[in-house]
Protein backbone atom coordinates (compact mmCIF):
# COMPACT_ATOMS: atom_id res chain seq x y z
CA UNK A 1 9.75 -156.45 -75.56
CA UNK A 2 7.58 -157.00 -78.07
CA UNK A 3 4.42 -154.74 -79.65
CA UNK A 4 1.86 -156.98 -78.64
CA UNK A 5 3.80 -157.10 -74.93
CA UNK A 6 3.97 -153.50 -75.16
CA UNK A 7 0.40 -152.96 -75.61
CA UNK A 8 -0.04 -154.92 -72.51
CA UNK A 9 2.17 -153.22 -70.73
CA UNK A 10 0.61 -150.04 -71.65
CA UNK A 11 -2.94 -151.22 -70.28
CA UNK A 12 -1.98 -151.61 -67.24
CA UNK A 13 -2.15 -149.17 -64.55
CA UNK A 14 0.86 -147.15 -62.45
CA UNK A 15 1.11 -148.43 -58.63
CA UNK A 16 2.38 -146.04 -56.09
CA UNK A 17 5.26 -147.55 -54.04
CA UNK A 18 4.12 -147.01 -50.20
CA UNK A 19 6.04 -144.50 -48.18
CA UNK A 20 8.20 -143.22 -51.71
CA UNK A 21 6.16 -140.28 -52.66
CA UNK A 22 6.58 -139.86 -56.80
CA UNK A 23 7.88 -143.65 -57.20
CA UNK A 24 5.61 -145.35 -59.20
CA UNK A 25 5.95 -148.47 -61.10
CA UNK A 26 4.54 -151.47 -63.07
CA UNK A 27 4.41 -155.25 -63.01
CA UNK A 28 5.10 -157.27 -65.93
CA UNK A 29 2.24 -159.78 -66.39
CA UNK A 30 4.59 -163.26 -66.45
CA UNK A 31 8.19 -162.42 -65.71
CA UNK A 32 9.62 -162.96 -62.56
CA UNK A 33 12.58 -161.22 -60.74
CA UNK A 34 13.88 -162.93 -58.23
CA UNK A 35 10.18 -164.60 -56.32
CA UNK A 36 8.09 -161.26 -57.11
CA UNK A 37 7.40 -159.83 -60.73
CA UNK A 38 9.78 -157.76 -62.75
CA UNK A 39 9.08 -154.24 -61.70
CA UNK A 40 9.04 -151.20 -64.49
CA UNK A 41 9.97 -147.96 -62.43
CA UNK A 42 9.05 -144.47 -62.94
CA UNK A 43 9.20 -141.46 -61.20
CA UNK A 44 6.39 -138.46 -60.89
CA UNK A 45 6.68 -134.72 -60.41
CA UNK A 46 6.39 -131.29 -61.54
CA UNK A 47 8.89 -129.59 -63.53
CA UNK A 48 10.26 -126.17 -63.06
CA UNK A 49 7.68 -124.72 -64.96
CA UNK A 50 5.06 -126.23 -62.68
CA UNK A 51 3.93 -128.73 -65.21
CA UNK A 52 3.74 -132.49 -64.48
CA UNK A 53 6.25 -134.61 -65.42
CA UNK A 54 6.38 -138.26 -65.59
CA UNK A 55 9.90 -140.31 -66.58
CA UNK A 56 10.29 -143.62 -67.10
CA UNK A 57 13.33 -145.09 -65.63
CA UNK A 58 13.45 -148.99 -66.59
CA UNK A 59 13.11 -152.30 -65.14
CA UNK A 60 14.38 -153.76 -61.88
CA UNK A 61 15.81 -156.81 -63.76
CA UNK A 62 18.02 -153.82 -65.54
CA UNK A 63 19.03 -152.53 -61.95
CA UNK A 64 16.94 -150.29 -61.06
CA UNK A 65 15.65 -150.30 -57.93
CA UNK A 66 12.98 -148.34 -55.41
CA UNK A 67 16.25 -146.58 -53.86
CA UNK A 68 17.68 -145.03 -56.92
CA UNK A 69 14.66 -144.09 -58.25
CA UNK A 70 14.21 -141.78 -54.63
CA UNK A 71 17.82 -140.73 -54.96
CA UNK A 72 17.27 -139.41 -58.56
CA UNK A 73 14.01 -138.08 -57.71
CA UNK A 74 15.55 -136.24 -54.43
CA UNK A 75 17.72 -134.69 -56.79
CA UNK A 76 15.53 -133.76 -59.46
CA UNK A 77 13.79 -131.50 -56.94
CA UNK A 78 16.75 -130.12 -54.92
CA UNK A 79 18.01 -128.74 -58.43
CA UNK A 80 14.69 -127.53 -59.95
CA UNK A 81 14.45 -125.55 -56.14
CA UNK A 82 17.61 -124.09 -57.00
CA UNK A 83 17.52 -123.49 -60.29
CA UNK A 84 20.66 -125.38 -61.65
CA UNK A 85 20.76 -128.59 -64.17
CA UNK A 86 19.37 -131.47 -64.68
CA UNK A 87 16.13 -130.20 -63.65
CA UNK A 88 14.64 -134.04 -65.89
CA UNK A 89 16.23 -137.37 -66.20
CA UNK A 90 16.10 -136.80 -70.52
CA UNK A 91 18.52 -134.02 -69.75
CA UNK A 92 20.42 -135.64 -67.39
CA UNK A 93 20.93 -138.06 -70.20
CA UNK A 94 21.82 -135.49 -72.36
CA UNK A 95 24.48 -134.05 -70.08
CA UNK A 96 25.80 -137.23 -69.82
CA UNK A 97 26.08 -138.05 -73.66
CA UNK A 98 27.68 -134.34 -73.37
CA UNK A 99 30.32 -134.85 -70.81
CA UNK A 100 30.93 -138.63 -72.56
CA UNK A 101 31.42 -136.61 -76.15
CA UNK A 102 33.85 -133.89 -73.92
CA UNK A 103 35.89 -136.53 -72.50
CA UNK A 104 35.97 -138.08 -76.03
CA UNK A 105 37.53 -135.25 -78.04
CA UNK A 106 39.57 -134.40 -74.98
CA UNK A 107 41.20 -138.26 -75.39
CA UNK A 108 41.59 -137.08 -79.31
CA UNK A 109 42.98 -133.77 -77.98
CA UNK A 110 45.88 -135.54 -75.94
CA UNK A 111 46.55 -137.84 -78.40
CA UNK A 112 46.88 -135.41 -81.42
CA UNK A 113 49.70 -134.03 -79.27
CA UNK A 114 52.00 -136.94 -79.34
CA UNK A 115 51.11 -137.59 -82.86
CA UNK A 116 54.77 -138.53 -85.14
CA UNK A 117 55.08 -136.44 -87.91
CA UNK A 118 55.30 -140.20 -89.75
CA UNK A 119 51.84 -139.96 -89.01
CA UNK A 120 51.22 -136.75 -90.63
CA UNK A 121 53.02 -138.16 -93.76
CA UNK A 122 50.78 -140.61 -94.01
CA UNK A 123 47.81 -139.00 -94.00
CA UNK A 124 49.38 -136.37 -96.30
CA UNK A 125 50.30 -138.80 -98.42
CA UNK A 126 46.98 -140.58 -98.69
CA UNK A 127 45.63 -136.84 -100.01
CA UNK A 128 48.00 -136.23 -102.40
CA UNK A 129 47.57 -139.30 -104.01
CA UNK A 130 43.77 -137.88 -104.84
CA UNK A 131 44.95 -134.17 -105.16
CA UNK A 132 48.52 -134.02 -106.22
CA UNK A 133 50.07 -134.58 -109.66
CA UNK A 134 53.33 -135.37 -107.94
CA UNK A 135 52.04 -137.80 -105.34
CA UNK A 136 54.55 -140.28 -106.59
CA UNK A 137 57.61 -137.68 -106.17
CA UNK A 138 56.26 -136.84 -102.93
CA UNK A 139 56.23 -140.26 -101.51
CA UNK A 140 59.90 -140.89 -102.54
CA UNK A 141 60.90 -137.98 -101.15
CA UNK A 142 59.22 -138.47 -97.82
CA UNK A 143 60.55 -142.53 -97.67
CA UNK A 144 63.92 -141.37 -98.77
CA UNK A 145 65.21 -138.30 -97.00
CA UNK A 146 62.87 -136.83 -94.59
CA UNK A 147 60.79 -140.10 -92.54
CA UNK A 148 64.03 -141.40 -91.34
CA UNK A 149 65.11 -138.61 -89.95
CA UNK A 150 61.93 -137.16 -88.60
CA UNK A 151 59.58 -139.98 -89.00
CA UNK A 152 59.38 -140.94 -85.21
CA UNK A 153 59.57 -137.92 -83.88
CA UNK A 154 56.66 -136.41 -82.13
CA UNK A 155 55.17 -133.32 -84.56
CA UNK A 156 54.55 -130.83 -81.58
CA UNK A 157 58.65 -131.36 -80.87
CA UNK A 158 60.02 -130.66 -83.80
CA UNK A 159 61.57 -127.01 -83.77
CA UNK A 160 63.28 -124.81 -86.45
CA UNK A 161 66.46 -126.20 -85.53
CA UNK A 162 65.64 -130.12 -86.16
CA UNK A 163 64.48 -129.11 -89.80
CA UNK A 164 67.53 -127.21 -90.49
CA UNK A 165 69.65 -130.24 -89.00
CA UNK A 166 67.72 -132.10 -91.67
CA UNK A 167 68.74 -129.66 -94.08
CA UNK A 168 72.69 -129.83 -93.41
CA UNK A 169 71.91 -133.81 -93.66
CA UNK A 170 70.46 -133.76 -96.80
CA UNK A 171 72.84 -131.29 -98.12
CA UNK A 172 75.77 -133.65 -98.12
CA UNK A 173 73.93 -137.04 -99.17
CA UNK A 174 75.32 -138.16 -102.73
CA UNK A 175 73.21 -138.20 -104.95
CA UNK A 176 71.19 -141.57 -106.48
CA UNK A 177 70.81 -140.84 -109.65
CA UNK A 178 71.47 -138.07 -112.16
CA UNK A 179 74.33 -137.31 -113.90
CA UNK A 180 76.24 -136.60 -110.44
CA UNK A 181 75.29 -140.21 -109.11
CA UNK A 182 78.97 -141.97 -109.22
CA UNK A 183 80.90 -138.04 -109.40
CA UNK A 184 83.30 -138.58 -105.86
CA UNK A 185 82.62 -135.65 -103.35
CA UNK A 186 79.07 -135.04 -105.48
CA UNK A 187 76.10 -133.51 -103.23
CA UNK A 188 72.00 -133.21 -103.57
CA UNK A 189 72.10 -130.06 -105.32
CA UNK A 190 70.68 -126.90 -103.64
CA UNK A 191 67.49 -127.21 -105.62
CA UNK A 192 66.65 -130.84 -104.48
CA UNK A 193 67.56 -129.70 -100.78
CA UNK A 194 64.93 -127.06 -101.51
CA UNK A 195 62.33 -129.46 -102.46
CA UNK A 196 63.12 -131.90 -100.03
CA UNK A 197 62.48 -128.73 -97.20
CA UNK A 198 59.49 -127.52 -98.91
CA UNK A 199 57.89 -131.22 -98.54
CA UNK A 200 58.65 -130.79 -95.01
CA UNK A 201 56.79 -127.42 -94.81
CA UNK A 202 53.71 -128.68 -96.85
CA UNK A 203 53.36 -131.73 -94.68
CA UNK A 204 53.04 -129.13 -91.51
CA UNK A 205 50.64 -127.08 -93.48
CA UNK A 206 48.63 -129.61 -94.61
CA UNK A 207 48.16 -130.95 -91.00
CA UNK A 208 47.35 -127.14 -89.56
CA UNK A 209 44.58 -127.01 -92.18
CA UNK A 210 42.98 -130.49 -92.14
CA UNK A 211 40.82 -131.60 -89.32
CA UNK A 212 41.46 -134.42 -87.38
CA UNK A 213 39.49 -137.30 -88.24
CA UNK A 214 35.68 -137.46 -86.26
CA UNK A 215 36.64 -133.97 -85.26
CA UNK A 216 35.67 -130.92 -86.61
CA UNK A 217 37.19 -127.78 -85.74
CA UNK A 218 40.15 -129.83 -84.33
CA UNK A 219 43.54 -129.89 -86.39
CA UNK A 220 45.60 -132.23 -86.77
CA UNK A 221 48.32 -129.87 -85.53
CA UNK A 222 48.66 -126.66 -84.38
CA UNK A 223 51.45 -124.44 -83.61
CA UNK A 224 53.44 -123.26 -85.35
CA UNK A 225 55.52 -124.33 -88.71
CA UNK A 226 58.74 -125.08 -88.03
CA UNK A 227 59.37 -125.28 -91.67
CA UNK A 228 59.38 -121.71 -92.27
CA UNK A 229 62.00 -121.03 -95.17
CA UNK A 230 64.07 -117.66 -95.30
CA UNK A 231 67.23 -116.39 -96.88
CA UNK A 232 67.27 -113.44 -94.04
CA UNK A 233 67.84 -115.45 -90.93
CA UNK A 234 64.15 -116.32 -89.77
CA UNK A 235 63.48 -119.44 -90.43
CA UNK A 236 65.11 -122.67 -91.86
CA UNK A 237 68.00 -121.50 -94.02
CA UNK A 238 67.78 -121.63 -97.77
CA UNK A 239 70.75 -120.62 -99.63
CA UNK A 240 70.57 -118.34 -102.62
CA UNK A 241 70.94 -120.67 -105.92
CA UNK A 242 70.37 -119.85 -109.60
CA UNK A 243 70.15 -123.27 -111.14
CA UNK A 244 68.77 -121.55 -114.03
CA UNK A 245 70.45 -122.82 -117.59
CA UNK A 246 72.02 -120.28 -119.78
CA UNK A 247 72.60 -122.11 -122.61
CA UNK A 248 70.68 -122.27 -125.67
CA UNK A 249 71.44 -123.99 -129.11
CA UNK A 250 72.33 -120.73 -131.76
CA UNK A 251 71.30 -121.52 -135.27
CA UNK A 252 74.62 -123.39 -136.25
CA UNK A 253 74.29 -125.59 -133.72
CA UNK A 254 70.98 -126.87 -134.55
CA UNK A 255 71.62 -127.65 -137.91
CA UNK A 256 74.81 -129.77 -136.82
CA UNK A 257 71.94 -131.60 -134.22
CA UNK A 258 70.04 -132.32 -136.88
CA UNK A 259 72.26 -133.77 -139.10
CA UNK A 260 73.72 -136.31 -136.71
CA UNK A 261 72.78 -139.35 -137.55
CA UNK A 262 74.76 -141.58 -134.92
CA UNK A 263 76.45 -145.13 -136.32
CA UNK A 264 73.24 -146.59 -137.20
CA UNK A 265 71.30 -143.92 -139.21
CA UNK A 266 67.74 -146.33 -138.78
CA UNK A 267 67.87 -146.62 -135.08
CA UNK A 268 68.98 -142.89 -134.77
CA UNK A 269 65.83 -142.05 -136.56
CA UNK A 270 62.99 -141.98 -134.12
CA UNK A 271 66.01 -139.98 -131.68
CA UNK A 272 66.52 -137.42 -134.64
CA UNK A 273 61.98 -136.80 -134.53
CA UNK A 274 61.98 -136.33 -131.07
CA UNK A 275 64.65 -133.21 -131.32
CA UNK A 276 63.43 -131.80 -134.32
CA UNK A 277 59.59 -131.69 -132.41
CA UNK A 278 61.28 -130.68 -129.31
CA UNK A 279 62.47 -128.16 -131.26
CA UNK A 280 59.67 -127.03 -132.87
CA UNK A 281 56.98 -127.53 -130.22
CA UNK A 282 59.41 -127.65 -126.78
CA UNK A 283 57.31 -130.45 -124.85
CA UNK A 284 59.19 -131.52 -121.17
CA UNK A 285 61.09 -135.13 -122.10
CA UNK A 286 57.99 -136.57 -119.96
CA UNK A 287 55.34 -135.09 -122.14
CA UNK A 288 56.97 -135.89 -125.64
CA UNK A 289 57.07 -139.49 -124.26
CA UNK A 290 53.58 -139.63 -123.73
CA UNK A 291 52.11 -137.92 -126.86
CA UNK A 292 49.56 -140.30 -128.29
CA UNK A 293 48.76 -140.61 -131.85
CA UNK A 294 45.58 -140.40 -131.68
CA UNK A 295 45.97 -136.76 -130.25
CA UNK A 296 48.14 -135.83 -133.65
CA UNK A 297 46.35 -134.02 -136.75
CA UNK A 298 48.38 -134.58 -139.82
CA UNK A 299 46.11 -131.82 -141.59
CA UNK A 300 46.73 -128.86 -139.33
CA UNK A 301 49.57 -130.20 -137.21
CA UNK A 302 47.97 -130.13 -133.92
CA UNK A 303 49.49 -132.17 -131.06
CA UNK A 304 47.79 -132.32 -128.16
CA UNK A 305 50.04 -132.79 -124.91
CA UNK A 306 48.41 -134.82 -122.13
CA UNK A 307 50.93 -136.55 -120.08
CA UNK A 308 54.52 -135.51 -118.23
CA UNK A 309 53.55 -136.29 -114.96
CA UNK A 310 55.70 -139.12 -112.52
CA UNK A 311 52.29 -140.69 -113.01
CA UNK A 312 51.48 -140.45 -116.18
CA UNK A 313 48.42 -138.77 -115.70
CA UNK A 314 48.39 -135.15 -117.16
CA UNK A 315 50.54 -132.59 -117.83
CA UNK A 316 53.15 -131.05 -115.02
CA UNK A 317 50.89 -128.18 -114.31
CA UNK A 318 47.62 -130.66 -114.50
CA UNK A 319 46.19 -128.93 -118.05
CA UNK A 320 45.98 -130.14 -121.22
CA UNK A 321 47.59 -128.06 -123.83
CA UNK A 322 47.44 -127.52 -127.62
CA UNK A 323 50.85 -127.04 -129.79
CA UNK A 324 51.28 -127.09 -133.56
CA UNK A 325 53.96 -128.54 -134.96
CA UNK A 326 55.90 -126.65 -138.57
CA UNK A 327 55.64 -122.73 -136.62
CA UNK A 328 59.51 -122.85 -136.10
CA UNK A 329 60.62 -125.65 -137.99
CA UNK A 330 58.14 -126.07 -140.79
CA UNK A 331 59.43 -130.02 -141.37
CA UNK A 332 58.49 -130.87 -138.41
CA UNK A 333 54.79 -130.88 -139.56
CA UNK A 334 56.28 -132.61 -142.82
CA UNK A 335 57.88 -135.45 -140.01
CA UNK A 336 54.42 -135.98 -137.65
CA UNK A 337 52.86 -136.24 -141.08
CA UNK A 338 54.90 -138.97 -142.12
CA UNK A 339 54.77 -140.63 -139.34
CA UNK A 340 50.93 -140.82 -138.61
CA UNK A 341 50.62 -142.26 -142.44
CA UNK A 342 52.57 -145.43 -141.18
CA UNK A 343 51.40 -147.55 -138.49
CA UNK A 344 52.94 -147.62 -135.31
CA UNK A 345 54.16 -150.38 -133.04
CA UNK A 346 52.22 -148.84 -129.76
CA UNK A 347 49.69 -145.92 -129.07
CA UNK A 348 52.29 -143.25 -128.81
CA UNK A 349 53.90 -140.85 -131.81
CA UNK A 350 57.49 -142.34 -130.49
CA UNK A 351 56.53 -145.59 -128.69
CA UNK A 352 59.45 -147.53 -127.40
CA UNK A 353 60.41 -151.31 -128.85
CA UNK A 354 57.71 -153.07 -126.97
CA UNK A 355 55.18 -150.54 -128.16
CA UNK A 356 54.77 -149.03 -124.39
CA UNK A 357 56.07 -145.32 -123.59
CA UNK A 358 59.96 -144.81 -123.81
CA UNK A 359 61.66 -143.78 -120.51
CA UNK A 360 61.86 -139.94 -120.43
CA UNK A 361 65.27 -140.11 -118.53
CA UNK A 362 66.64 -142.65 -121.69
CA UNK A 363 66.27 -139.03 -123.74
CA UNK A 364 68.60 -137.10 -121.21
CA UNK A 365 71.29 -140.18 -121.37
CA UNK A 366 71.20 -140.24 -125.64
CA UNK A 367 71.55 -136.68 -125.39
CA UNK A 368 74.99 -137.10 -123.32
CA UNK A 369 76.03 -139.08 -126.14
CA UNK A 370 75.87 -137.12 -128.47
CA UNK A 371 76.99 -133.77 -127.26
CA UNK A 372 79.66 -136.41 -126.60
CA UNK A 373 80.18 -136.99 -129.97
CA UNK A 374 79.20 -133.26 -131.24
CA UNK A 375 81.60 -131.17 -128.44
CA UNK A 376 79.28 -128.67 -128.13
CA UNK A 377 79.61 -129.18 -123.52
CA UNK A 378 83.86 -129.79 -124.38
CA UNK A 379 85.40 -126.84 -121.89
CA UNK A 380 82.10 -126.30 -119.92
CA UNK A 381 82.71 -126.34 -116.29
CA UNK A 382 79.82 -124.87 -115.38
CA UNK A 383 76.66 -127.29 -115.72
CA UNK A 384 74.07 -124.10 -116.49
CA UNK A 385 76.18 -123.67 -119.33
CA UNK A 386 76.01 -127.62 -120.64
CA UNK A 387 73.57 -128.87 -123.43
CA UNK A 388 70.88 -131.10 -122.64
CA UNK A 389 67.66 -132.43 -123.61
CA UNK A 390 66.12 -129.54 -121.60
CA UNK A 391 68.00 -127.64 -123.62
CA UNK A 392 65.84 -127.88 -126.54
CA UNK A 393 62.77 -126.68 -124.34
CA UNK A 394 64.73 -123.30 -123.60
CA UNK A 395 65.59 -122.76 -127.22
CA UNK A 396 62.10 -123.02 -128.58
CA UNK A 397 61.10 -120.77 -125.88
CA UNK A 398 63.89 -118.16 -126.59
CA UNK A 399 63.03 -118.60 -130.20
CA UNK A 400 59.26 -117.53 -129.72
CA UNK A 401 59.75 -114.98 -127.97
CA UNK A 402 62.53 -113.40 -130.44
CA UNK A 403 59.98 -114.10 -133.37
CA UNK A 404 57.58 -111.66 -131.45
CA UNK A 405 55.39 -114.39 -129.78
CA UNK A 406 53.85 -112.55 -126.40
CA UNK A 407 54.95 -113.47 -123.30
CA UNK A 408 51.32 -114.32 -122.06
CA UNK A 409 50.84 -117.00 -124.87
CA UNK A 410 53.98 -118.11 -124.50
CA UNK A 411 53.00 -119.10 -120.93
CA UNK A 412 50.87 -121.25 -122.25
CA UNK A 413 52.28 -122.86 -124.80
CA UNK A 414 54.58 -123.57 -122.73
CA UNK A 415 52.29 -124.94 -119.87
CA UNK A 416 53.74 -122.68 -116.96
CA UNK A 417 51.51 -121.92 -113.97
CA UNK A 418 52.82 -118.49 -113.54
CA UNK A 419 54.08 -115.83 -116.43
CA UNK A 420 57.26 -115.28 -113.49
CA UNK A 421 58.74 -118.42 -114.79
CA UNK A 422 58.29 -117.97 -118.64
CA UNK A 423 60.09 -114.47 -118.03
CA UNK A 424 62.82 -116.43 -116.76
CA UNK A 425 63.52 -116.94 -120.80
CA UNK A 426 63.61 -112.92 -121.56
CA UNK A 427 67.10 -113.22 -120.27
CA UNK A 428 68.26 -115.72 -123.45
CA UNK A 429 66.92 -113.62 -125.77
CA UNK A 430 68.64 -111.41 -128.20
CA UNK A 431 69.43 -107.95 -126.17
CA UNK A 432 67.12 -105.68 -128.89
CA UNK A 433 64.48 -108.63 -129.33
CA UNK A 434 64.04 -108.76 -125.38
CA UNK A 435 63.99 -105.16 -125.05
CA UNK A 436 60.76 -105.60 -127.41
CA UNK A 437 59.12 -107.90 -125.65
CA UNK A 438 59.70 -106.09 -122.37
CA UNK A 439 57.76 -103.46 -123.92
CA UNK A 440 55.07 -105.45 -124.86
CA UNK A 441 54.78 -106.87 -121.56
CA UNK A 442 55.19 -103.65 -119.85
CA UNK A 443 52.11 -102.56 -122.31
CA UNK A 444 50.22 -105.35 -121.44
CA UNK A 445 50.38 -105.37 -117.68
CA UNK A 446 49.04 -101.20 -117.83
CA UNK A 447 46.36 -102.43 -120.12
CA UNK A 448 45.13 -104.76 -117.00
């Protein structure tokens, strides 16, 4: 209806429908329902408070007709004499938007209970991908061990018991890469069965913590966690493992790592910088990579470390982090130096042939090579004890800390989250050196 229709309307006067006490209405001036004129009903009458109230219901070309306007009004009264609700047709409305909204989130409700947990991976997914470093690792994990196994199954059914079936599944998978990929009889090892499980519990956690969508206050699941992890019996079962590496290069064997030169001596170059700043500075293979040289000072020696991430979007722990190169190995600064006065094929300190960034996992294979070539793994059964590029990460650590470097700065040179697993290096120290920086850290932690 239009304003100047409405103003109109609004002139004319209410007309009491004969024998319907409190059903008024009005006549439109031209249109026509059925042969007599559309009729705009209303209802009059006093509120519970004794006041007079007049509602507007609508027109009879709407539906609304003489007899439901009594009905409504009947009922109006009858509740306002005894005192329940609606007392007016605005809140009858509103109780009816109410009970719509009820019915609504109790649809939601119902359906959040047969939601899959390949549902709950997706939406997990979709917020690691803006929260997570390791959104990428997390999505192959999901597609690859845990989805088709649990993907269709209905969240709210999945017990204690289905996870640790996944478990013993995942357990005896060979593995699809690594240096265990095409060993006969070769297993995931413990630590990727971990990680594979803890996915599995974050996935849960994330959906008891995150409301369903349009629903505050609702969760996307609730319950319990049936991913609980435990190496006393509650729980999924997670077997004890030490995967920690022993080995670190001693002095002698450094200097024969740096000497190699491989067959070709020019192509072995560029290999022979990345150890001796590995060395020196002990970046992850993914970082070292992905150091640009723009983030290099030839003056002081600074290297900044941005990237190590699946993404290639920060560090492993999400920080920046600043590292100068010559502390340990004072050619190392003599190397970056060199190499920032010549220009470079790409944007990074070791760029690969094409100028982009070099596969980190093409480090790990050269380095199998060599020790190939070198010995130093030859009688080493157990792979904690064998050299590899990660190697050269645990002997600058071991070397910092014997050289009296705290354990706190360590930690971040290093770029852990947590001081527990830069400690983790105390052990491959030198027994009187890491009985000194015990002390220290001993000294430190009464100081705080």
């Amino acid at each position: 209806m239009g304003t100047k229709e409405n103003q109109n309307m609004a002139r004319l006067s209410w007309a009491s429908v004969q024998g319907k006490e409190g059903v008024i209405y009005r006549e439109h001036p031209t249109r026509k329902h059925g042969k007599r004129p559309d009729r705009y009903i209303a209802i009059r009458y006093r509120s519970g408070q004794g006041k007079r109230a007049l509602e507007a219901l609508g027109w009879a070309s709407d539906g609304w007709t003489v007899d439901k306007a009594v009905a409504l009004l009947r009922e109006l009264k009858e509740n306002i004499r005894l005192g329940r609700r609606p007392q007016s047709l605005k809140e009858r409305r509103e109780m009816a938007e109410a009970a719509r909204l009820e019915a609504e989130r109790t649809a939601a409700r119902a359906k959040l209970k047969s939601i899959t947990f390949g549902e709950l991976a997706e939406l997990y997914k979709a917020w690691a991908k803006e929260h997570r470093v390791s959104a990428g690792s997390v999505e192959q994990v999901l597609d690859m061990h845990i989805l088709p196994v649990l993907g269709e199954r209905v969240a709210a059914d999945i017990t204690t018991v289905d996870v640790e079936s996944l478990r013993k599944l995942v357990a005896a998978k060979q593995p699809l890469t690594g240096r265990n990929k095409n060993t006969p009889g070769a297993c995931l090892s413990a630590q990727t069965v971990l990680h594979i499980l803890k996915t599995v519990r974050e996935v849960f956690n994330f959906a008891l913590e995150t409301p369903a969508p349009n629903e505050p206050g609702v969760m996307l699941f609730s319950g319990v966690n049936p991913a609980v992890l435990s190496r006393r019996g509650r729980g999924v079962h997670v077997p004890k493992n030490d995967a920690r590496r022993l080995r670190i290069l001693n002095d002698k064997e450094i200097t024969t790592l740096l000497a190699y030169q491989g067959r070709r001596k020019e192509a072995f170059a560029d290999l022979h910088d990345m150890i001796l700043l590995s060395l020196d500075i002990g970046p992850r293979a993914g970082e070292l990579v992905h150091i640009r040289r723009e983030s290099c000072d030839p003056v002081t020696g600074a290297v900044r470390i941005y990237k190590g991430s699946r993404d290639n979007d920060t560090t492993k722990g999400g920080a920046s982090r600043l590292l100068f190169a010559g502390q340990l190995f004072p050619e190392a600064r003599e190397m970056l130096r060199g190499r920032l006065s010549q220009p470079g094929n790409g944007p990074y300190l070791f760029s690969g042939p094409d100028g982009k960034a070099r596969d980190a996992n093409g480090l790990n294979r050269a380095m199998r090579r060599i020790m190939e070539k070198l010995k130093f793994n030859e009688g080493v059964d157990d792979p904690r004890n064998t050299v590899v590029w990660h190697t050269l990460r645990h002997t600058y650590a071991t070397k910092m800390l014997e050289a009296g470097t705290d354990i706190y700065t360590l930690k971040e040179l290093m770029g852990h989250a947590s001081v527990t697993t830069t400690e983790i290096y105390l052990h491959l120290c030198d027994r009187a050196k890491r009985e000194q920086a015990l002390a220290r850290i001993a000294l430190t932690r009464k100081h705080k």
